[in-house]
Protein backbone atom coordinates (compact mmCIF):
# COMPACT_ATOMS: atom_id res chain seq x y z
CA UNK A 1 0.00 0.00 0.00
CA UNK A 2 1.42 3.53 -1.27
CA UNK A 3 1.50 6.22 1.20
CA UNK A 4 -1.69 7.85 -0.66
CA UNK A 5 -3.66 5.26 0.20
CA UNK A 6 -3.24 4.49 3.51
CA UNK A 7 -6.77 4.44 5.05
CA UNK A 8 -8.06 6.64 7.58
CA UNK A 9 -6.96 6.32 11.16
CA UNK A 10 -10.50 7.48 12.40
CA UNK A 11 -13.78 6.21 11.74
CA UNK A 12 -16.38 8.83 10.03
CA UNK A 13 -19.29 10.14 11.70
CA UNK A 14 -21.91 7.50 11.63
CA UNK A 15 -18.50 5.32 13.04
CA UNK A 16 -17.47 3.79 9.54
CA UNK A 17 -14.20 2.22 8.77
CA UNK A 18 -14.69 2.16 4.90
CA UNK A 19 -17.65 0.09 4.69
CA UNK A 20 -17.21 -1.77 8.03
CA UNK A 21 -18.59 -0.22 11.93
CA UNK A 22 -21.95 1.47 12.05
CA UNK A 23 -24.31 0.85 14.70
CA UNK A 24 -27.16 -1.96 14.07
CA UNK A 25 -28.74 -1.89 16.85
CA UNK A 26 -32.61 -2.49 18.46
CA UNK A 27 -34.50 0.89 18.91
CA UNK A 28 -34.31 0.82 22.36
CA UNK A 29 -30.25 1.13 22.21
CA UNK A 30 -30.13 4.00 19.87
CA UNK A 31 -30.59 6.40 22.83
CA UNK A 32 -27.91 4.95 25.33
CA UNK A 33 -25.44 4.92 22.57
CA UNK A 34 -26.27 8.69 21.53
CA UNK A 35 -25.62 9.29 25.29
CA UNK A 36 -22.92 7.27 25.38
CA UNK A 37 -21.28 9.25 22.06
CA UNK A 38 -21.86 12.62 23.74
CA UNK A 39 -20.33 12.01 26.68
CA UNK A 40 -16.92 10.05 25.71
CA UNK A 41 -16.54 13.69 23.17
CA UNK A 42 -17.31 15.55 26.03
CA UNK A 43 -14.64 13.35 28.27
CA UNK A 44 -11.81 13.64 25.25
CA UNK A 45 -12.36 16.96 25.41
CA UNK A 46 -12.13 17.93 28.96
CA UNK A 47 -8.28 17.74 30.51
CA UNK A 48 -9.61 17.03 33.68
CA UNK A 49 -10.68 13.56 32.58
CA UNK A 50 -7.56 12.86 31.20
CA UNK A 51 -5.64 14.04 33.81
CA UNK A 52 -8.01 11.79 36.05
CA UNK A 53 -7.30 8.55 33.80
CA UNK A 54 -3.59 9.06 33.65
CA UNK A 55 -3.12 9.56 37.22
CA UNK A 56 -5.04 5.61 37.43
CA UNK A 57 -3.15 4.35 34.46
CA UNK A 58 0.14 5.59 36.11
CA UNK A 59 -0.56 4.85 40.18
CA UNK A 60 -3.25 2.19 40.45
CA UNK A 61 -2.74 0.28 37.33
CA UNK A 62 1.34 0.67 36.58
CA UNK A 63 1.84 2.57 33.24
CA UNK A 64 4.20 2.40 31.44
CA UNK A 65 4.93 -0.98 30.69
CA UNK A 66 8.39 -1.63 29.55
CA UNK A 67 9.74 -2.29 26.34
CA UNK A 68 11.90 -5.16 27.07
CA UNK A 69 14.40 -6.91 24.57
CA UNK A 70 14.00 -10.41 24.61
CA UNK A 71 17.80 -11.14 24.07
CA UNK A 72 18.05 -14.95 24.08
CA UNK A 73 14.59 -15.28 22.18
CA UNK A 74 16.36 -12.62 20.15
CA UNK A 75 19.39 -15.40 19.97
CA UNK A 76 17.43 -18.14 19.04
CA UNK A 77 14.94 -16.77 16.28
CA UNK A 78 17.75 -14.17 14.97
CA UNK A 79 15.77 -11.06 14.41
CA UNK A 80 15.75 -8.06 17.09
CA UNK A 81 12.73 -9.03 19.47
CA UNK A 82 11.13 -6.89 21.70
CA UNK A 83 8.62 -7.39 24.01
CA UNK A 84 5.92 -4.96 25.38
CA UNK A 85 4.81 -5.96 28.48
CA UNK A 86 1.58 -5.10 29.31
CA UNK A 87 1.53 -8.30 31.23
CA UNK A 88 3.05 -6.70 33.80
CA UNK A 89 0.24 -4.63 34.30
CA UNK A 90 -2.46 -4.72 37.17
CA UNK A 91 -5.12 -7.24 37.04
CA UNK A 92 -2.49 -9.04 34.25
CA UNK A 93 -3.37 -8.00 31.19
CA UNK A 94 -3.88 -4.83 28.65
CA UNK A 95 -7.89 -5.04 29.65
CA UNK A 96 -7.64 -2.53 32.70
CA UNK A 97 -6.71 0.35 30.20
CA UNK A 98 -10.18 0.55 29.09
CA UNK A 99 -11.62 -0.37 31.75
CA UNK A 100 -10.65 2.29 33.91
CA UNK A 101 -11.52 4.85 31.02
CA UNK A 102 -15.15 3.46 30.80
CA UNK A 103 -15.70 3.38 34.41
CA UNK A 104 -14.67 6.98 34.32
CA UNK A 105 -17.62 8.04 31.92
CA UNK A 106 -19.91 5.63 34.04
CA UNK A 107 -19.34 7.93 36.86
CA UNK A 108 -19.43 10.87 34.60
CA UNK A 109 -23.02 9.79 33.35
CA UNK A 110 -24.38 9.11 36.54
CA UNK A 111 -24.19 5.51 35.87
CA UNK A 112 -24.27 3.59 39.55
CA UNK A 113 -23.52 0.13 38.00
CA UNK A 114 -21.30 -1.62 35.23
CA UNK A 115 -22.16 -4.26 32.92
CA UNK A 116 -19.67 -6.54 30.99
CA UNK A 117 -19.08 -9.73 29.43
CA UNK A 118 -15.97 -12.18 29.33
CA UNK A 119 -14.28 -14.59 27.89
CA UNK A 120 -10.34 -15.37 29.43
CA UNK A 121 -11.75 -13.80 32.37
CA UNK A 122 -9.60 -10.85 31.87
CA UNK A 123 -12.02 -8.36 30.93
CA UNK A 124 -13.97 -9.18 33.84
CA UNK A 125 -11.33 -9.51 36.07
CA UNK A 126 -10.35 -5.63 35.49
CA UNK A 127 -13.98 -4.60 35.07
CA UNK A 128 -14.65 -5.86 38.46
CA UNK A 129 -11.24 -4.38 40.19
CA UNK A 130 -11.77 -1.02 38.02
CA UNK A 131 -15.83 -1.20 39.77
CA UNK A 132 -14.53 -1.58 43.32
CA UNK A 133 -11.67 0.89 42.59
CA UNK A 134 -14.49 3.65 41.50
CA UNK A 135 -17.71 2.41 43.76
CA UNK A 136 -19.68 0.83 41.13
CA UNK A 137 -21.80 -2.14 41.03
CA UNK A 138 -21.11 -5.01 38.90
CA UNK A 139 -22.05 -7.79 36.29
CA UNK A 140 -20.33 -9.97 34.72
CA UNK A 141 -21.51 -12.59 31.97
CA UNK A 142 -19.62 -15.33 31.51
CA UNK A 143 -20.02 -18.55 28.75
CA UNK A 144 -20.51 -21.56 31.40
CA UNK A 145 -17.16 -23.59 29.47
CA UNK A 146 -15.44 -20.42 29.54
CA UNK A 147 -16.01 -20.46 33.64
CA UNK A 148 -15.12 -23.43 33.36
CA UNK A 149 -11.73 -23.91 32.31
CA UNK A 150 -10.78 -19.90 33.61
CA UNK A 151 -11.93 -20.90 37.48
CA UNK A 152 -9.16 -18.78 39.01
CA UNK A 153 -10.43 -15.61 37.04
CA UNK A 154 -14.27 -16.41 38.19
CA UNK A 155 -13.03 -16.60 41.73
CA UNK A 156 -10.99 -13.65 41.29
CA UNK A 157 -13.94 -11.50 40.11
CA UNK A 158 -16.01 -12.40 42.79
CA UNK A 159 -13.34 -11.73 45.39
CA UNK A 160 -13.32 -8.09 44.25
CA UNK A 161 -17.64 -8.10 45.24
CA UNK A 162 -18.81 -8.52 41.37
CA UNK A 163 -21.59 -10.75 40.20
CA UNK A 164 -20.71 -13.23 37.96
CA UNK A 165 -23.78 -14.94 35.94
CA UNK A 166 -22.94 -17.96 34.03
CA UNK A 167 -24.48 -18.36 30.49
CA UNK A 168 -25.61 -22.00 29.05
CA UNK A 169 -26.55 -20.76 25.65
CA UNK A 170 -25.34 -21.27 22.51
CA UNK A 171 -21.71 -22.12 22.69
CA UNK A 172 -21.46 -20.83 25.91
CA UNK A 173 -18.33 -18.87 25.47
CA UNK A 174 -18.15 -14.74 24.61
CA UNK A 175 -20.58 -14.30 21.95
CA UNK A 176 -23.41 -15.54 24.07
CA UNK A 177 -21.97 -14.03 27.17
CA UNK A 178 -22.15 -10.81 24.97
CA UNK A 179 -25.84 -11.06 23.83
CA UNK A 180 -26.58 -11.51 27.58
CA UNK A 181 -24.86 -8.52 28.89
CA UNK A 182 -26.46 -6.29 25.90
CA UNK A 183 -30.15 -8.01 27.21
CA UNK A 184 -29.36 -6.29 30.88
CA UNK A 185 -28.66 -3.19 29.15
CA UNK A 186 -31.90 -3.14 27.35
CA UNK A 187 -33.10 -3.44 30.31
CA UNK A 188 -31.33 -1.11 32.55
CA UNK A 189 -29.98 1.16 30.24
CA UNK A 190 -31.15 4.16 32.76
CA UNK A 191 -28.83 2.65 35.82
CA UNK A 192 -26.11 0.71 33.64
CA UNK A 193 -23.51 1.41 31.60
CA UNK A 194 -22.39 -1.71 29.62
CA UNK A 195 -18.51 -2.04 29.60
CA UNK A 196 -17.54 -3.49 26.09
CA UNK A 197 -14.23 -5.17 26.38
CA UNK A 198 -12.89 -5.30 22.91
CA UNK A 199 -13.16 -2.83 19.89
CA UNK A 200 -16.30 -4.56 18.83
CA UNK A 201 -20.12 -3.83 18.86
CA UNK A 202 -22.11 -0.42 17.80
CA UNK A 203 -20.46 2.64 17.56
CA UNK A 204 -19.16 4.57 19.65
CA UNK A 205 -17.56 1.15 21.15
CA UNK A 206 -15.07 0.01 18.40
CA UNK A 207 -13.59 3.77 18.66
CA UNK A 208 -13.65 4.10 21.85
CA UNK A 209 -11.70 1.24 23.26
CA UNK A 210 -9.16 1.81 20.43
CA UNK A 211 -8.52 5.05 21.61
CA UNK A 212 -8.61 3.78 25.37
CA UNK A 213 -5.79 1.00 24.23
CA UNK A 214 -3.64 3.51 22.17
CA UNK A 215 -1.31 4.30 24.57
CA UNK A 216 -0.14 0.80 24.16
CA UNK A 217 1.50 2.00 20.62
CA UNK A 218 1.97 5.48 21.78
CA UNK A 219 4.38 4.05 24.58
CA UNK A 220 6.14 1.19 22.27
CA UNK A 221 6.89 4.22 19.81
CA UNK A 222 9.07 6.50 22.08
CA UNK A 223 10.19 3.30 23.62
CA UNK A 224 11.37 2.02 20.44
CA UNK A 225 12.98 4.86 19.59
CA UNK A 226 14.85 5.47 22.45
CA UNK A 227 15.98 2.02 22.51
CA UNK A 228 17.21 1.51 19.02
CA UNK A 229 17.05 5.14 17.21
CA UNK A 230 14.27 3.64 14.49
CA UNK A 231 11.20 2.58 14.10
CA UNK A 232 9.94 -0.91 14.08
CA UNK A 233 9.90 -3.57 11.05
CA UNK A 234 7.13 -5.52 12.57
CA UNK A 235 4.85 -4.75 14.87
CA UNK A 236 2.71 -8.99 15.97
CA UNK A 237 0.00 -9.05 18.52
CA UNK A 238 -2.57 -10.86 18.57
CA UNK A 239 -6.47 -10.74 18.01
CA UNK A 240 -9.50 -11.72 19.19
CA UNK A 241 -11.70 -8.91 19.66
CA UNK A 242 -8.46 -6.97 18.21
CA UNK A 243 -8.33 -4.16 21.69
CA UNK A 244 -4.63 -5.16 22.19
CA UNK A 245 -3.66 -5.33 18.33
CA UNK A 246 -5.20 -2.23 17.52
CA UNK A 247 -4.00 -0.37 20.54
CA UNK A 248 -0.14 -1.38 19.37
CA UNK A 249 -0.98 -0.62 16.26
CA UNK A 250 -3.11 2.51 15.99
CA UNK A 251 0.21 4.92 16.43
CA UNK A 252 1.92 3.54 13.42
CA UNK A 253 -0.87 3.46 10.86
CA UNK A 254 0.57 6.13 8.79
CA UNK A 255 4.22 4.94 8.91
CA UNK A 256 3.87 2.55 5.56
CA UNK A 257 7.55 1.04 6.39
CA UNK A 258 5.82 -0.48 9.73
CA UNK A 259 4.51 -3.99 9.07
CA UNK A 260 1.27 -5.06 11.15
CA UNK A 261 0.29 -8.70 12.02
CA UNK A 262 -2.43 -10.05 13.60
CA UNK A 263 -2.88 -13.54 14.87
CA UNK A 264 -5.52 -15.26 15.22
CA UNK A 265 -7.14 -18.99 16.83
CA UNK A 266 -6.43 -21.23 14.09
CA UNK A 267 -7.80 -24.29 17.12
CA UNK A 268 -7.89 -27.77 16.31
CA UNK A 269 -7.95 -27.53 12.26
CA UNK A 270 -9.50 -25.91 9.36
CA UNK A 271 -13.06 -27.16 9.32
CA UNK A 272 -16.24 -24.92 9.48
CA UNK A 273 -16.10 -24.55 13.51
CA UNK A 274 -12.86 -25.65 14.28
CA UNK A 275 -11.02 -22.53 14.98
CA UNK A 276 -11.89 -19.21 15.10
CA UNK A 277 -9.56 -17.11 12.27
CA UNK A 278 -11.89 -14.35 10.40
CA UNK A 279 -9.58 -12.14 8.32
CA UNK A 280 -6.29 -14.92 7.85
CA UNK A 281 -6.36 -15.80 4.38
CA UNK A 282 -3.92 -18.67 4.90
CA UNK A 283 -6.47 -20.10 7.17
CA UNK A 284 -7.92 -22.10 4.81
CA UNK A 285 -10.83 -21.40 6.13
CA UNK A 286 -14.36 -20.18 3.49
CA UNK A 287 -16.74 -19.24 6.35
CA UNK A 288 -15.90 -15.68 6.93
CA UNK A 289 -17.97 -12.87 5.18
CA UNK A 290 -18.94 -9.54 5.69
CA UNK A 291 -22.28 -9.45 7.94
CA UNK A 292 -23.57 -7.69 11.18
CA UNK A 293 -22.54 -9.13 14.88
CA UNK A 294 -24.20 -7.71 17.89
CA UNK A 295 -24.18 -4.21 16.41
CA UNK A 296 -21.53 -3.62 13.68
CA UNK A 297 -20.74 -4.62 10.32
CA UNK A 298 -17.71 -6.78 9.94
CA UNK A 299 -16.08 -10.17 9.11
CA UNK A 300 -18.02 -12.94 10.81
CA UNK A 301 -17.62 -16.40 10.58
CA UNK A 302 -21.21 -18.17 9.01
CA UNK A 303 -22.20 -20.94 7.84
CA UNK A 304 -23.51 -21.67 4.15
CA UNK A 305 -26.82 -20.70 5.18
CA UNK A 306 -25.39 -17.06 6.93
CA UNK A 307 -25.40 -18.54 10.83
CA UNK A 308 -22.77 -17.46 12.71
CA UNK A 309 -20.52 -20.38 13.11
CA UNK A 310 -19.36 -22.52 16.40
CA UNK A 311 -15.50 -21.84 16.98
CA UNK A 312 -13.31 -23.42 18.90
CA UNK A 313 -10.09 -22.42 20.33
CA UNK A 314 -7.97 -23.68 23.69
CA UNK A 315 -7.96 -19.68 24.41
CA UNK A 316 -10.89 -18.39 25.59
CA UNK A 317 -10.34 -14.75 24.68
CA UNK A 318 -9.60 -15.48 21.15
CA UNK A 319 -12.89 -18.24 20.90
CA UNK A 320 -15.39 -15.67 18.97
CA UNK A 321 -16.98 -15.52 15.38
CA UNK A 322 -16.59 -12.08 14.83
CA UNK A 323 -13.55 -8.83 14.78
CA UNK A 324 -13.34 -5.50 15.44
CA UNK A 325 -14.42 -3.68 12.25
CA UNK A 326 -10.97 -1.29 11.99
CA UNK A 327 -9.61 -4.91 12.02
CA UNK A 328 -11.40 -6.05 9.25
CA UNK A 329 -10.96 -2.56 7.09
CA UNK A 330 -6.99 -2.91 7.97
CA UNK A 331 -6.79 -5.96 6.12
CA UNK A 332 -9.26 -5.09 3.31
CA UNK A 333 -7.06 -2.08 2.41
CA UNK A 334 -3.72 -4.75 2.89
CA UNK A 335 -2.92 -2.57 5.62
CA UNK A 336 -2.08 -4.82 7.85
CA UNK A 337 -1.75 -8.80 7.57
CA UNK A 338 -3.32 -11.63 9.44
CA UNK A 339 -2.75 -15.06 9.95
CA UNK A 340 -4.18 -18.14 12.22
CA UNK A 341 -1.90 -20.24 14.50
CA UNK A 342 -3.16 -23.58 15.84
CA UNK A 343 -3.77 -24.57 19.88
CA UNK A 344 -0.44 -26.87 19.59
CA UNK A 345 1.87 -24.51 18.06
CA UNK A 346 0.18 -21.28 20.86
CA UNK A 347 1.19 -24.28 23.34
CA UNK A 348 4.49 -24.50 21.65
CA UNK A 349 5.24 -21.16 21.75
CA UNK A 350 3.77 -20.68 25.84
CA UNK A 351 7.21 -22.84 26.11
CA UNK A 352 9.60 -21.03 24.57
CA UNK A 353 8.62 -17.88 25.89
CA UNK A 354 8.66 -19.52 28.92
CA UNK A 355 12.33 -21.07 28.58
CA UNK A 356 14.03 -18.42 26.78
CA UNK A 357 12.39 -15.58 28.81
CA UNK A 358 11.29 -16.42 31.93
CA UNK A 359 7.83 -14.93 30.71
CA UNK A 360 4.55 -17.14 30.99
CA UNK A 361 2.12 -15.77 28.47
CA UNK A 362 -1.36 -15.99 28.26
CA UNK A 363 -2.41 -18.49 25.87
CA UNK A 364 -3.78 -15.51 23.87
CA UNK A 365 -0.60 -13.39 23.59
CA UNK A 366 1.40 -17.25 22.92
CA UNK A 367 -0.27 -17.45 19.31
CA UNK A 368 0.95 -14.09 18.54
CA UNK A 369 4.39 -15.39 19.82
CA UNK A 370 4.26 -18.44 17.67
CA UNK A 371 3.67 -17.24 14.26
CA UNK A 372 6.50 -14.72 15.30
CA UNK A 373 8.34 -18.31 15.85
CA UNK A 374 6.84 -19.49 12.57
CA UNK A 375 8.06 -15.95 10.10
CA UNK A 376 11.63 -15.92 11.44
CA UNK A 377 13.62 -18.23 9.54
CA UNK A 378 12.27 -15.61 6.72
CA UNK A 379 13.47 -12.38 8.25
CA UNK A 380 16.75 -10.71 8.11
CA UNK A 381 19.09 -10.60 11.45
CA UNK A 382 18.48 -7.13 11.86
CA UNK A 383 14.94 -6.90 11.77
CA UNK A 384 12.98 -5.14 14.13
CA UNK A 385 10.47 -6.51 15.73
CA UNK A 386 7.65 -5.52 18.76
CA UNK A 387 5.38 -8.57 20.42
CA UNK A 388 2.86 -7.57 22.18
CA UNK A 389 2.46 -10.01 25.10
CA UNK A 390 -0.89 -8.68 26.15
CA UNK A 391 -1.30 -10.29 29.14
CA UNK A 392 0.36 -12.87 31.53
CA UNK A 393 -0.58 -16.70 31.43
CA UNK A 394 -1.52 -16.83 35.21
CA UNK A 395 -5.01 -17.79 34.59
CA UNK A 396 -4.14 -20.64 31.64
CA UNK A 397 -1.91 -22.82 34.26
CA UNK A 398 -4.87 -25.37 34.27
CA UNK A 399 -4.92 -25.67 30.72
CA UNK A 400 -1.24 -25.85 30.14
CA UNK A 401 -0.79 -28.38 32.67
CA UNK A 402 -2.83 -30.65 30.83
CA UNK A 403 -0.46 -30.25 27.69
CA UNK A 404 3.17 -29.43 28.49
């Protein structure tokens, strides 16, 4: 892609990335969001609110996270690796960025209770902390197999006085934990504010948890600089939802010499349900078209008659039909690239992190480490590279034990 035609790092108005975004939602949303939209511009726009977040990012939840060179990984794969380490953050992973941001704007719309959904757990996990931080009430929906096999993050959540409600529908993972927490904001959209973890849903969301996430990038880019006097090659994170990916790569949209990568669940094959990859065309995979997901337009996996698809992968926070629709416009434009790792090669990968490192990832952040593991036989010694290990694997030592 020239420099011309590098697309637009905002949406438009009506919250468009090219033809992807929008808001398709019931009637009886169309209100909360237009509330919701007034009040983040107002927030962006006042410095009190951002002096307010910072001082949270910086003293409750531990910003900035280092930029750390991973020098034997860097050894063993032979291009220059570094590592941002929002791992290291509180609650263990990149989610408490936005989550203290949104619980801000609760409080700034009156809002008395929060309302979110979860996959890993680690969404919840920082909605609840960010709830009993700020003196909010909260909900959490959770799929029933995701509580399942993330028991240390349900605990956790309830620890910090949340309510966790388990979900038996469907596939009982994060799409049906989402269409639950969007049915208790139907329903108290006058008391609740419903704290979207990932750049997904109606607009304002996708925008507004980018923008809550950007200082991921925005750090990474004077960190990279300082460390090594250039910018980044590569920049490889992962995506489910895409809140981590984007928020590394948001800052280095317009610099066309930066490479992007996202990785996504390839699971246990390349069958209709088997994994969860929407935008990898190496995938293999037919099922993904354009559609609308619980309030935006974007790729969605489907089956041949247009139903959104099982998936299956052994993370939770990557196990979802649908992206976040600057994702999918990213890769429609070839801005950025995305490909689909498999459960053995993330579990793979958890290892050598692990052994080279010292650094347990989560399961998420390991796929994004092993197609890093995959691509470097192809890249040059000095390449620069940035892997975003977006959270720490803490809550996946159930899982993993059952493998390594």
């Amino acid at each position: 892609m020239s420099a011309t035609t590098r697309p637009s790092v905002t949406p438009d108005a009506r919250g468009r990335y090219g033809p992807f975004g929008g808001r398709y939602v019931p009637e009886t949303l169309v209100a909360p969001l237009e509330e919701l939209e007034t009040a983040y511009a107002a927030a962006q726009a006042d410095p009190k609110f951002h002096a307010e977040l910072n001082a949270l990012l910086r003293d409750f939840a531990g910003r900035p996270t280092p930029l750390q060179f991973a020098s034997r990984l860097s050894q063993q794969l032979g291009p220059r690796v570094y590592l941002k380490r929002e791992d290291l953050l509180h609650t263990g992973a990149h989610k408490i960025n936005n989550a203290l941001g949104q619980g801000l704007l609760a409080l700034r719309m009156g809002k008395k209770r929060v309302i979110a959904e979860t996959g890993a757990g680690q969404h919840g996990v920082a909605s609840a902390t960010v709830a009993a931080r700020l003196g909010l009430e909260c909900t959490v929906y959770m799929g029933t197999e995701d509580m399942e096999r993330q028991k240390l993050n349900v605990f956790r959540m309830r620890l910090l006085g949340a309510e966790v409600v388990g979900v038996d529908a469907g596939s009982k993972t994060l799409k049906d934990a989402i269409n639950e927490a969007m049915r208790d904001w139907v329903t108290n959209v006058a008391s609740s504010h419903y704290l979207l973890g990932s750049v997904l849903g109606a607009h304002p969301y996708p925008q507004m948890v980018r923008d809550f996430q950007k200082i991921i990038g925005e750090e990474a880019r004077a960190q990279i600089l300082e460390a090594e006097g250039r910018l980044p090659d590569l920049l490889i994170a992962c995506v489910g939802g895409g809140s981590n990916a984007i928020g590394l790569f948001y800052d280095f949209i317009r610099d066309a010499s930066v490479k992007m990568l996202g990785v996504e669940a390839g699971g246990r094959g390349k069958g209709l349900g088997e994994h969860a990859a929407r935008l990898a065309a190496e995938s293999g995979f037919g099922g993904a078209r354009p559609g609308v997901l619980q309030g935006t337009y974007t790729y969605i996996l489907q089956s041949l008659d247009g139903q959104v698809a099982a998936t299956h992968s052994i993370s939770a926070g990557l196990d979802y039909p649908g992206v976040g629709p600057e994702h999918a416009w990213l890769a429609q434009q070839g801005r950025a690239e995305y490909a689909a790792i498999g459960d053995d090669e993330a579990i793979a990968a958890a290892k050598t992190l692990a052994r080279t490192e010292g650094i347990i990832p989560a399961l998420e952040s390991a796929h994004a480490g092993a197609e890093l593991i995959r691509r470097a036989p192809q890249m040059k010694k000095d390449t620069l590279v940035i892997l975003n290990v977006s959270g720490r694997g803490d809550k996946d030592m159930e899982t993993l034990s059952r493998y390594v």
